[in-house]
Protein backbone atom coordinates (compact mmCIF):
# COMPACT_ATOMS: atom_id res chain seq x y z
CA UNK A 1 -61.50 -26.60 37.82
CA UNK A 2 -60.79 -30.34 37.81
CA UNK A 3 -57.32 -30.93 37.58
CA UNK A 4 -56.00 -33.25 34.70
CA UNK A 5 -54.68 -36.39 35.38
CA UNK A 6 -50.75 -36.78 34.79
CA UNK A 7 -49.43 -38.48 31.54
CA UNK A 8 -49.00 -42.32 32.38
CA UNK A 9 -47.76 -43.42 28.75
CA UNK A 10 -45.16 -41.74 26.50
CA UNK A 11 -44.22 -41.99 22.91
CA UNK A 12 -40.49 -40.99 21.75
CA UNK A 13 -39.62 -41.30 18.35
CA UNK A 14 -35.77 -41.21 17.13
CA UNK A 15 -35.82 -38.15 16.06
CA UNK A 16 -37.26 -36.84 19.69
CA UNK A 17 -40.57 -36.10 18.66
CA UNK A 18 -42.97 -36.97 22.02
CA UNK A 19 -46.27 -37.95 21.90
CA UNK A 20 -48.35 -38.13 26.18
CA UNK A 21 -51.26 -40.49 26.81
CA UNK A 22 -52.37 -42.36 29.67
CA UNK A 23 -51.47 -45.94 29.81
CA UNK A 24 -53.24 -49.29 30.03
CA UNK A 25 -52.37 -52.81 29.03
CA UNK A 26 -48.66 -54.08 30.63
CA UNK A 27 -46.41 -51.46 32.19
CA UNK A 28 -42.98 -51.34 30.55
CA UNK A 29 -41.18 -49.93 27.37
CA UNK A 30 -41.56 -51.44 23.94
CA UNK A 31 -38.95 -50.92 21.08
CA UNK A 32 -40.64 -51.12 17.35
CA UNK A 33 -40.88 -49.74 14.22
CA UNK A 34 -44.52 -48.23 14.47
CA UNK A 35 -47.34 -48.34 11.49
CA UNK A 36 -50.97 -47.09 11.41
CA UNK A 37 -54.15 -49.52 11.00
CA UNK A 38 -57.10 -47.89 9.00
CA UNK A 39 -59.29 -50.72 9.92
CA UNK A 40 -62.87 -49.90 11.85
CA UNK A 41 -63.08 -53.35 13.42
CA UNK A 42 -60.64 -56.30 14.14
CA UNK A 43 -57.96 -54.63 16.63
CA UNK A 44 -57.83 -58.37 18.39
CA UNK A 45 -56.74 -60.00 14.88
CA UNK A 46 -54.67 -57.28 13.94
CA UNK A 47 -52.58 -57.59 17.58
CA UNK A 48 -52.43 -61.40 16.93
CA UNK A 49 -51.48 -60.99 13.19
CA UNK A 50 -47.67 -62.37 13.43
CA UNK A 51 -47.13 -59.96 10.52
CA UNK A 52 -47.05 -57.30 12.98
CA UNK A 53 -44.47 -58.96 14.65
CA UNK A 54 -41.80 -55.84 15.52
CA UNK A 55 -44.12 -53.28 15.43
CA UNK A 56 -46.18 -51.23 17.33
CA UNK A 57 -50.00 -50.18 15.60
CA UNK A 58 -51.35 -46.89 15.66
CA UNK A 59 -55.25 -47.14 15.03
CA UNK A 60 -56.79 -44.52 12.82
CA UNK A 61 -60.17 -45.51 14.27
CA UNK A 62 -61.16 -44.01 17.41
CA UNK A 63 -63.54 -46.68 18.84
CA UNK A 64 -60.74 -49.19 19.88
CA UNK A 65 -61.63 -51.80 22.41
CA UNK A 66 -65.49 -50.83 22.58
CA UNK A 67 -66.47 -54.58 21.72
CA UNK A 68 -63.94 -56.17 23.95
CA UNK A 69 -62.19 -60.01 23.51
CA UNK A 70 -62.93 -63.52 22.86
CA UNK A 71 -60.08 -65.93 22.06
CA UNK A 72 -62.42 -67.01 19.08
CA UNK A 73 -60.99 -63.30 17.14
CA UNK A 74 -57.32 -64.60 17.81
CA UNK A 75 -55.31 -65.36 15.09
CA UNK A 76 -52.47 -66.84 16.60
CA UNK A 77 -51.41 -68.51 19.94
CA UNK A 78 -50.07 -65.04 21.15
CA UNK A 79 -50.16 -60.91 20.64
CA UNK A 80 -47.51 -60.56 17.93
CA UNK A 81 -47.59 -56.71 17.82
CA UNK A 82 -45.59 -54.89 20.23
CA UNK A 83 -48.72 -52.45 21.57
CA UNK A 84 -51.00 -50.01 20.34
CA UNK A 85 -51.84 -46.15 20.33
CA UNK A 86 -55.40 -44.82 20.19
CA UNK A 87 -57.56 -42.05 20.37
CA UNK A 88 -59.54 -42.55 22.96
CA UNK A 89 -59.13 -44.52 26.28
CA UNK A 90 -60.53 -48.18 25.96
CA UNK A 91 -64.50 -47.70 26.87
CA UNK A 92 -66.20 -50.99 28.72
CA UNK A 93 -67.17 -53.47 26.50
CA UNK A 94 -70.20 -53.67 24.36
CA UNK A 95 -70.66 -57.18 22.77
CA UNK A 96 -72.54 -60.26 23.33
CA UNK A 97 -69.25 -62.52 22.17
CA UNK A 98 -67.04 -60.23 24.71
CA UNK A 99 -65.57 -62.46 27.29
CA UNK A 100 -63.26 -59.61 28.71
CA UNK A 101 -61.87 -56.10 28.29
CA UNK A 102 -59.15 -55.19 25.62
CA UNK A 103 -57.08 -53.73 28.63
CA UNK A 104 -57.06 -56.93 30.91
CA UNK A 105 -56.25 -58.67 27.93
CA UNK A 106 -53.25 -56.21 26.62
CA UNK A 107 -51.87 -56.76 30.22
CA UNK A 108 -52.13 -60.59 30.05
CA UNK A 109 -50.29 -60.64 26.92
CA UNK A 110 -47.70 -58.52 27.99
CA UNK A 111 -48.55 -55.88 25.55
CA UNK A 112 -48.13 -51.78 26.00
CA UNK A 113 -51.11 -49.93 25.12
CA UNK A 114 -51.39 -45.69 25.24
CA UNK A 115 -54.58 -43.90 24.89
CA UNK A 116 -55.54 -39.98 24.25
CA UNK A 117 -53.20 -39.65 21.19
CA UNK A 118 -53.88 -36.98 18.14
CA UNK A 119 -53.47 -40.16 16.03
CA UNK A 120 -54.82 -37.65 13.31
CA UNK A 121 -51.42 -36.32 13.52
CA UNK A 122 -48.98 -39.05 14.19
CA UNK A 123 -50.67 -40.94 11.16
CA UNK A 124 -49.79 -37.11 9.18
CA UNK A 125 -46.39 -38.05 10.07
CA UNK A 126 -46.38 -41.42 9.30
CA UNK A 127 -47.42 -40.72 5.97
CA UNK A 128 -45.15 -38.35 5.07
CA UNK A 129 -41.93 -39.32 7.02
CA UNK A 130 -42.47 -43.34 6.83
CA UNK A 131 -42.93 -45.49 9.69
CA UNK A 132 -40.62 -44.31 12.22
CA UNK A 133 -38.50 -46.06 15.15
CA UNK A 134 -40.37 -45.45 18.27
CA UNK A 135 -39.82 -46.28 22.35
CA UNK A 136 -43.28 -46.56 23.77
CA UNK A 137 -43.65 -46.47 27.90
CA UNK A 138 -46.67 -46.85 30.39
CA UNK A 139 -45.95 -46.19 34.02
CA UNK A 140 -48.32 -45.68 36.35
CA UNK A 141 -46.24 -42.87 38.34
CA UNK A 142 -45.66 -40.78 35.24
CA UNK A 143 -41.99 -40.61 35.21
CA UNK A 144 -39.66 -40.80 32.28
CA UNK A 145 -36.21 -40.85 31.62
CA UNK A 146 -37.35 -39.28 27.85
CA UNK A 147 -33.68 -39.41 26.68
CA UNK A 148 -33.35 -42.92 27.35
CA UNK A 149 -36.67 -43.48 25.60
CA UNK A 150 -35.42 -41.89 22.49
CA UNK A 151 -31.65 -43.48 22.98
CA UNK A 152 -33.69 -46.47 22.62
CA UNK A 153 -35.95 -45.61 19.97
CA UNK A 154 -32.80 -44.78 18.06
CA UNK A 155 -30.72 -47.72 18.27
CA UNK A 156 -33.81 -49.53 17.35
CA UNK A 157 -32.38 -52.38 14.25
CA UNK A 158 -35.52 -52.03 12.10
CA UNK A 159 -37.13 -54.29 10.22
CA UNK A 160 -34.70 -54.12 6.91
CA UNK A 161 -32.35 -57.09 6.87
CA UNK A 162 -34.71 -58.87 9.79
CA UNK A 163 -36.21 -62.36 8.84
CA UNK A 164 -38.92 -62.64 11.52
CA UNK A 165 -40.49 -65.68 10.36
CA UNK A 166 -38.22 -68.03 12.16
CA UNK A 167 -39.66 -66.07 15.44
CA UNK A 168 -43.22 -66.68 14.40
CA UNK A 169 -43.14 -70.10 12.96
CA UNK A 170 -44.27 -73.06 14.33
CA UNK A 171 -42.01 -75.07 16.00
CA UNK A 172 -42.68 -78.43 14.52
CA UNK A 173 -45.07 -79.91 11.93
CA UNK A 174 -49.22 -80.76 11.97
CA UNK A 175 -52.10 -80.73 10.90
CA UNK A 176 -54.95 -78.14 10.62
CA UNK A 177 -58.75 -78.70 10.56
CA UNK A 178 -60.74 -75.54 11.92
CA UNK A 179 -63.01 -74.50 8.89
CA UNK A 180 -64.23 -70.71 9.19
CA UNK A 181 -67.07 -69.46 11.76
CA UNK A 182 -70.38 -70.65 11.40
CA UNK A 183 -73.67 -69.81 13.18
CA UNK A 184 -74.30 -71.51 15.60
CA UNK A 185 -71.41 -73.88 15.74
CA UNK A 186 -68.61 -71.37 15.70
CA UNK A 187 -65.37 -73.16 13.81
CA UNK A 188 -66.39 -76.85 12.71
CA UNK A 189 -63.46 -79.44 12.49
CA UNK A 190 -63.26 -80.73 9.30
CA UNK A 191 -63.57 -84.30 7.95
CA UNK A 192 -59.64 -84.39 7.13
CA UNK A 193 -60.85 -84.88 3.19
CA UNK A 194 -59.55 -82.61 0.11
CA UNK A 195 -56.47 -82.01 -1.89
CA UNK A 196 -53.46 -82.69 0.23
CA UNK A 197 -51.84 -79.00 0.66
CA UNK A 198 -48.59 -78.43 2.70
CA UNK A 199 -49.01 -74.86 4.03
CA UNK A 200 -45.68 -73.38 4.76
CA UNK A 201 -45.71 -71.07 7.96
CA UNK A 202 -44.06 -67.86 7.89
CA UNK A 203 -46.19 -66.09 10.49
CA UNK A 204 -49.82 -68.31 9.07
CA UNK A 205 -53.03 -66.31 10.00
CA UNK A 206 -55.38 -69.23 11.81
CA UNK A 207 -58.25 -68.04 9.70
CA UNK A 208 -56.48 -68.34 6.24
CA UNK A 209 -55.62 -71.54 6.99
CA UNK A 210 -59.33 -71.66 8.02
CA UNK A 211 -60.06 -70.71 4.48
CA UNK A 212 -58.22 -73.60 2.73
CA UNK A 213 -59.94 -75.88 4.88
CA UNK A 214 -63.22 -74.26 3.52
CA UNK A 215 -62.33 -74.52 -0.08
CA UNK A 216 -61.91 -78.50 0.57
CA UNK A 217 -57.93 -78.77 1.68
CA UNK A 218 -56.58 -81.09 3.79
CA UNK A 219 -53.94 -79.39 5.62
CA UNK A 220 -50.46 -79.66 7.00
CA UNK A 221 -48.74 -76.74 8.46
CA UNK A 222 -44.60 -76.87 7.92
CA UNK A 223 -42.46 -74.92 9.84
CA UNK A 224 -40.99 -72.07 7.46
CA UNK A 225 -37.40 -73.46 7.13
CA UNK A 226 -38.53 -76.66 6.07
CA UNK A 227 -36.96 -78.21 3.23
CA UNK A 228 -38.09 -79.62 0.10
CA UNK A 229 -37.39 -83.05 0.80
CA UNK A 230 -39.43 -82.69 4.23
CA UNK A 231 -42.42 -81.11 2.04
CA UNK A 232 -42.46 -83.64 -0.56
CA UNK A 233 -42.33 -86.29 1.96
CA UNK A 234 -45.95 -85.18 3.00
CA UNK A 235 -47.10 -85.86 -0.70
CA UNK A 236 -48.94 -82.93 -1.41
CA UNK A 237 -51.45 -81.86 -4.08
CA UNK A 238 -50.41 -78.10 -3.55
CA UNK A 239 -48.03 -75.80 -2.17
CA UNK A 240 -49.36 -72.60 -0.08
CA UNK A 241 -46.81 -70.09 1.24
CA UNK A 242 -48.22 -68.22 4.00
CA UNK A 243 -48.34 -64.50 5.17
CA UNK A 244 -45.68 -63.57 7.70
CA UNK A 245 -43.37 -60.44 9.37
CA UNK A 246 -40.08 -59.29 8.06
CA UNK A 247 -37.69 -58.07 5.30
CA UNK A 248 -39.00 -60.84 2.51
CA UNK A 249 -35.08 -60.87 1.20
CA UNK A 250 -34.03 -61.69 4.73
CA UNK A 251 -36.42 -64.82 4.91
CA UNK A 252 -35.97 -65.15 0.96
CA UNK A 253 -32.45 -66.79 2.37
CA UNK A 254 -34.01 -69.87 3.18
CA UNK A 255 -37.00 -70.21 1.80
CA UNK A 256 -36.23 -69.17 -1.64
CA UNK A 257 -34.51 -72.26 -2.49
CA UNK A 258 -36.67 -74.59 -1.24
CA UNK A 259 -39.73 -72.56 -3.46
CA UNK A 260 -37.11 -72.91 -6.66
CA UNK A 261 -36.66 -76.29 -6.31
CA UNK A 262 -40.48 -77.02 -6.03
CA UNK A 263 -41.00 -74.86 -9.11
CA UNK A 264 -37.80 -76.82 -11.25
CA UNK A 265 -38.97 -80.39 -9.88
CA UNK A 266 -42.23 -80.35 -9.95
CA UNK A 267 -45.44 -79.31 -11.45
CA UNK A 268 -47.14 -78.92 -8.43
CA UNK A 269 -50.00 -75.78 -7.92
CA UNK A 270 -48.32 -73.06 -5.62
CA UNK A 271 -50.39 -69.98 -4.14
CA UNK A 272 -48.73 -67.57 -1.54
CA UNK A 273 -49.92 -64.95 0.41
CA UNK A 274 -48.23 -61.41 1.65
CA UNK A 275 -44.56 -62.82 2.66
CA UNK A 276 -45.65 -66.00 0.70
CA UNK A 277 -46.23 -63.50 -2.52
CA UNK A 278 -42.95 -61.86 -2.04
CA UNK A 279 -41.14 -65.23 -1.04
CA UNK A 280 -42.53 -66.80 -4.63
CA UNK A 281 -41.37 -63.28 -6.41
CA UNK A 282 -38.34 -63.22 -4.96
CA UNK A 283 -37.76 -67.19 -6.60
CA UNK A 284 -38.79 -66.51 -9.71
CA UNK A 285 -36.11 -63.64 -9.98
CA UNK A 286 -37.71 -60.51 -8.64
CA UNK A 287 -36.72 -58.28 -6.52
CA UNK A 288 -38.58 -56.14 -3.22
CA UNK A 289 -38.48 -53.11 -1.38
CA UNK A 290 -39.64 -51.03 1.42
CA UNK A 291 -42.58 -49.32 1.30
CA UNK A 292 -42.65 -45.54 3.14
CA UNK A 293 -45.31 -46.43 5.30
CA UNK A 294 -46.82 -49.65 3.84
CA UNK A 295 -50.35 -51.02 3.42
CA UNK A 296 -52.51 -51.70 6.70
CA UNK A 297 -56.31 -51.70 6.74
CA UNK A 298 -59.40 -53.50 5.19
CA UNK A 299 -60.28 -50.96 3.15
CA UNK A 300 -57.71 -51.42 -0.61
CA UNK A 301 -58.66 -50.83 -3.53
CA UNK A 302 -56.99 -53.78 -5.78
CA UNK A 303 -57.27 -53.74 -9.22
CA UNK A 304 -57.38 -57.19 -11.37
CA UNK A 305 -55.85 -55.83 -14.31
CA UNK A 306 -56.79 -59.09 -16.87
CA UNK A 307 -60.31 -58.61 -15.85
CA UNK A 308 -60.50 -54.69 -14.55
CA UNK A 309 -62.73 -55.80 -11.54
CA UNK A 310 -61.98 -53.36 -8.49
CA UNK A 311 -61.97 -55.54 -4.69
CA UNK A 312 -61.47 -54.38 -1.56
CA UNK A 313 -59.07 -55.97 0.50
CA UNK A 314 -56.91 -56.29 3.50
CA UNK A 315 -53.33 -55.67 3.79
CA UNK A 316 -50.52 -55.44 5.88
CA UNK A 317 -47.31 -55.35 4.70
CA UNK A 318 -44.27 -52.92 4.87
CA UNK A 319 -42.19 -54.66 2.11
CA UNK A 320 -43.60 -54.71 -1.81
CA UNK A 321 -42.47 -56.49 -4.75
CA UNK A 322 -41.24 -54.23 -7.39
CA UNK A 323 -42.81 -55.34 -10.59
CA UNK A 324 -40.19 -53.75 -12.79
CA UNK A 325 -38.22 -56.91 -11.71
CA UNK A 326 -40.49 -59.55 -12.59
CA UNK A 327 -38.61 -61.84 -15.21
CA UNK A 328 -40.46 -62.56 -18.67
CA UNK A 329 -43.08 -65.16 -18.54
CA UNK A 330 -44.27 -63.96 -14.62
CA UNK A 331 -47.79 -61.23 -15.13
CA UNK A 332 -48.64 -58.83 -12.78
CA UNK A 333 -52.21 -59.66 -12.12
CA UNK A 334 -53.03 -57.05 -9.74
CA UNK A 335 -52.24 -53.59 -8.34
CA UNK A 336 -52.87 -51.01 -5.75
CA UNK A 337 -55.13 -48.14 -6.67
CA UNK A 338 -53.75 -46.33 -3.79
CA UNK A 339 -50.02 -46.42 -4.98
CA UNK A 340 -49.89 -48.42 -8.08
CA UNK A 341 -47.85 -51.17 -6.23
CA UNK A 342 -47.77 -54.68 -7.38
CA UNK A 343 -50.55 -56.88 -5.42
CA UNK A 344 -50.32 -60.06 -7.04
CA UNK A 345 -48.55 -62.08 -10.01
CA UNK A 346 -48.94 -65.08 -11.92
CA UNK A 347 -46.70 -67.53 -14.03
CA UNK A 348 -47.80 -68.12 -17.43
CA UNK A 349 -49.19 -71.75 -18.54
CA UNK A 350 -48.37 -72.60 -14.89
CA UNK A 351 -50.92 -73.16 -11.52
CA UNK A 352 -48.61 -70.99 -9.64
CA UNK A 353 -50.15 -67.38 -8.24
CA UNK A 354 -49.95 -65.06 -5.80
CA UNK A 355 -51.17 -61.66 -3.66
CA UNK A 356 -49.89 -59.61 -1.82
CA UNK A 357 -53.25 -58.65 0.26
CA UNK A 358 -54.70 -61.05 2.93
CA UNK A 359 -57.89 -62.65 0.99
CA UNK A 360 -59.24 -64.54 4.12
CA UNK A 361 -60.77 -61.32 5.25
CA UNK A 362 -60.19 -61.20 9.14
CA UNK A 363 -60.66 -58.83 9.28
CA UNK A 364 -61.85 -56.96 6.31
CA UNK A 365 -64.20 -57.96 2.99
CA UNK A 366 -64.78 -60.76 2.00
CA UNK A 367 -64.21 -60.09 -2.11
CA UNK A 368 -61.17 -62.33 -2.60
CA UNK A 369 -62.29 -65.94 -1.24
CA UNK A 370 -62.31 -66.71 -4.93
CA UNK A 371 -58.37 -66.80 -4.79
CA UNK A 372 -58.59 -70.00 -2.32
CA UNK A 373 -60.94 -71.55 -4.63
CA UNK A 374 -58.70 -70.77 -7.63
CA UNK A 375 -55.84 -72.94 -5.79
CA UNK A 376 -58.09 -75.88 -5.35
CA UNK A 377 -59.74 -75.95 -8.97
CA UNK A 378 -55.82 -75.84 -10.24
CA UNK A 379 -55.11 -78.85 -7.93
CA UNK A 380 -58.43 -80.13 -9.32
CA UNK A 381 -57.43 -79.89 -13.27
CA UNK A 382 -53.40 -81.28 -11.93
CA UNK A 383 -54.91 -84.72 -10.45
C-alpha cells in the first residue's frame, strides 16, 4: 500500500473545527474571515478583487488553477484575498493565454493556498453558521501548533466596524484609459474623449473602470477619502463610486459626507457599485447590515422589479443594504432571487442609481453592461 503523504496545510476555525490539506502557494499563516466563491472560472480576478480584501476564498468549483495566469486576468496591482481552499490540488496548466502556474503565482504574491478540502462541507457550514474566523497554515514539514492556530483564528477583529478601503485605495489621483479586451489587440488605450467622470476608489475593479471607458468616459480615479472640493476641482460630468472591501458604515465615515454634499450641491449623475451602492444608501439615509454568509459567484439571479427582467450577475459582498431603511423618494430597483436582498436603488426624478452586484462581468455574464450605458445617457440628457 502506498503510504499517504502527511498534511502540509491546516485550517482552524474559532470554534476549533480543523480542516487538513496539502499546501501550495507561500508558506505561513493567514488570519481572515473566510467566504465561499461559486464561480466556475475567474479564481485570478477573484484573488485580485480588493473586495476580498480580509478574507480568505473557499472555491465551490473543483477545477481551480487548471488554466493557469496571465497578468492580463488581474484586477488590481496585487492579490487582495488572503488565500484560497480547494478541492483538488492545482493540476498543470491548460491554456493558450497561461503564462505561469496558479501555485508559482500564489507564492509570488505572498498568498496561502490549501488543496484536498471537502469544500462540499465547509461551504455546508458556511451556509448555515456564516462566514467564520479562520487561521489558515501551509508548512512544508507538517507541524502545527493547532491551539495557536485557533488562538489566532479567535482573536481575529472581523470585518464589522473595519473600513478597508483606505488599505485598497489608490494612493494619489490619475487617470484611466484601458477600454475592455478585444481580439486581437487585448485592452486598447482610449482616445481620452467622453463625459468627464471622477471615479472614486474604494477598492476599483481595473475592468469596471474598463467598462466606463467603453461606454465613452473619460476617466479620473480619486483616492476614496477625497473630498468634494478635490472632486469638483476635476470638473466632472458624473460621479461613479466604486466597489470596495469592508463594513460600508465604517467607510460611510468619510465618504458619506462628501456623497451628501455632491447630492445637496449639485445636480450631477451619480452611479455606484457594491461599496459604492451601499456608500450612496447609506447618504441618502439608509441603513446596512451583515449578511450570514454574503453573495459571491457569477451565477445571481437579480430581479429588475420596474421591468420584471431576471439577469444574472456577479457579486461579492458580505454587507447589504436593508431596504426597509430607504427614505421616501429612494426605489428599490432590484433584488436578489436568492434571498430577497436589496441589489440596487434609484432616486426619483434624479440621474442618481445604484447596484449592489458587479455589472462589468469579470468574471461572470455579461447581462448588466446596460447599467454603464445608463450613467452615460444621464450625463448625456444633463449637458
Amino acid at each position: 500500500m502506498t503510504a499517504q503523504p502527511h498534511p502540509t496545510a491546516c485550517l482552524v476555525l474559532a470554534d476549533g473545527t480543523i480542516f487538513y490539506g496539502r499546501g501550495f502557494g507561500a508558506e505561513g499563516v493567514k488570519t481572515a474571515e473566510l467566504c465561499f466563491n461559486t464561480a466556475m472560472t475567474g479564481y485570478q480576478e477573484v484573488m485580485t478583487d480588493p473586495s476580498y480584501a480580509g478574507q480568505i476564498v473557499t472555491f465551490t468549483f473543483p477545477h481551480i488553477g487548471n488554466t493557469g495566469v496571465t497578468p492580463e486576468d488581474e484586477e488590481g496591482p496585487q492579490a487582495q484575498a488572503s488565500g484560497m481552499v480547494v478541492k483538488w490540488d492545482p493540476t498543470a496548466p491548460s491554456n493558450w493565454r497561461s503564462t505561469g502556474t496558479l501555485q508559482d503565482w500564489m507564492r509570488a504574491q505572498g498568498r496561502v493556498g490549501m488543496g484536498g478540502v471537502d469544500t462540499r462541507r465547509l461551504t455546508r457550514m458556511i451556509r448555515s453558521l456564516g462566514m467564520p474566523h479562520v487561521a489558515l497554515e501551509y508548512r512544508e514539514d507538517g507541524q502545527f501548533d493547532l491551539e495557536a492556530l485557533r488562538a489566532l483564528a479567535a482573536g481575529f477583529a472581523g470585518l464589522e466596524g473595519a473600513d478597508l478601503a483606505k488599505d485598497v485605495t489608490t494612493g494619489q489621483t490619475y487617470q484611466w484609459s484601458d477600454q475592455r479586451w478585444a481580439w486581437p489587440g487585448g485592452f486598447a488605450p482610449s482616445e481620452g474623449k467622453g463625459r468627464k467622470v471622477v471615479a472614486v476608489d474604494y477598492g476599483a475593479k481595473r475592468n469596471i473602470l474598463r467598462c466606463l471607458t467603453s461606454a465613452g468616459c473619460n476617466v479620473t480615479v480619486v483616492p476614496a477619502t477625497a473630498t468634494f472640493e478635490e472632486i469638483m476641482a476635476h470638473e466632472p460630468e458624473g460621479i461613479f463610486l466604486s466597489n470596495g472591501p469592508g463594513d460600508p458604515a465604517a467607510t460611510g465615515a468619510y465618504a458619506v459626507p462628501m456623497i451628501r454634499a455632491v447630492l445637496e450641491q449639485t445636480d450631477l449623475p451619480v452611479f455606484g457599485i457594491c461599496l459604492g451602492h451601499q456608500m450612496l444608501a447609506l447618504a441618502l439615509g439608509g441603513e446596512t447590515i451583515k449578511m450570514n454568509h454574503g453573495h459571491h459567484g457569477v451565477n445571481h439571479p437579480v430581479q429588475d422589479v420596474e421591468t420584471g427582467k431576471v439577469e444574472i450577475t456577479s457579486m461579492n459582498h458580505g454587507f447589504a443594504v436593508n431596504a426597509d431603511t430607504l427614505p421616501e423618494g429612494v426605489k428599490q430597483t432590484h433584488v436578489s432571487l436568492f434571498d430577497g436582498t436589496n441589489c440596487g436603488l434609484r432616486v426619483e426624478g434624479r440621474p442618481v442609481f445604484s447596484v449592489q452586484h458587479h455589472p462589468e462581468a469579470s468574471p461572470g455574464p455579461q447581462d448588466s453592461f446596460y447599467l454603464f450605458e445608463r450613467f452615460v445617457a444621464s450625463m448625456d440628457r444633463a449637458a
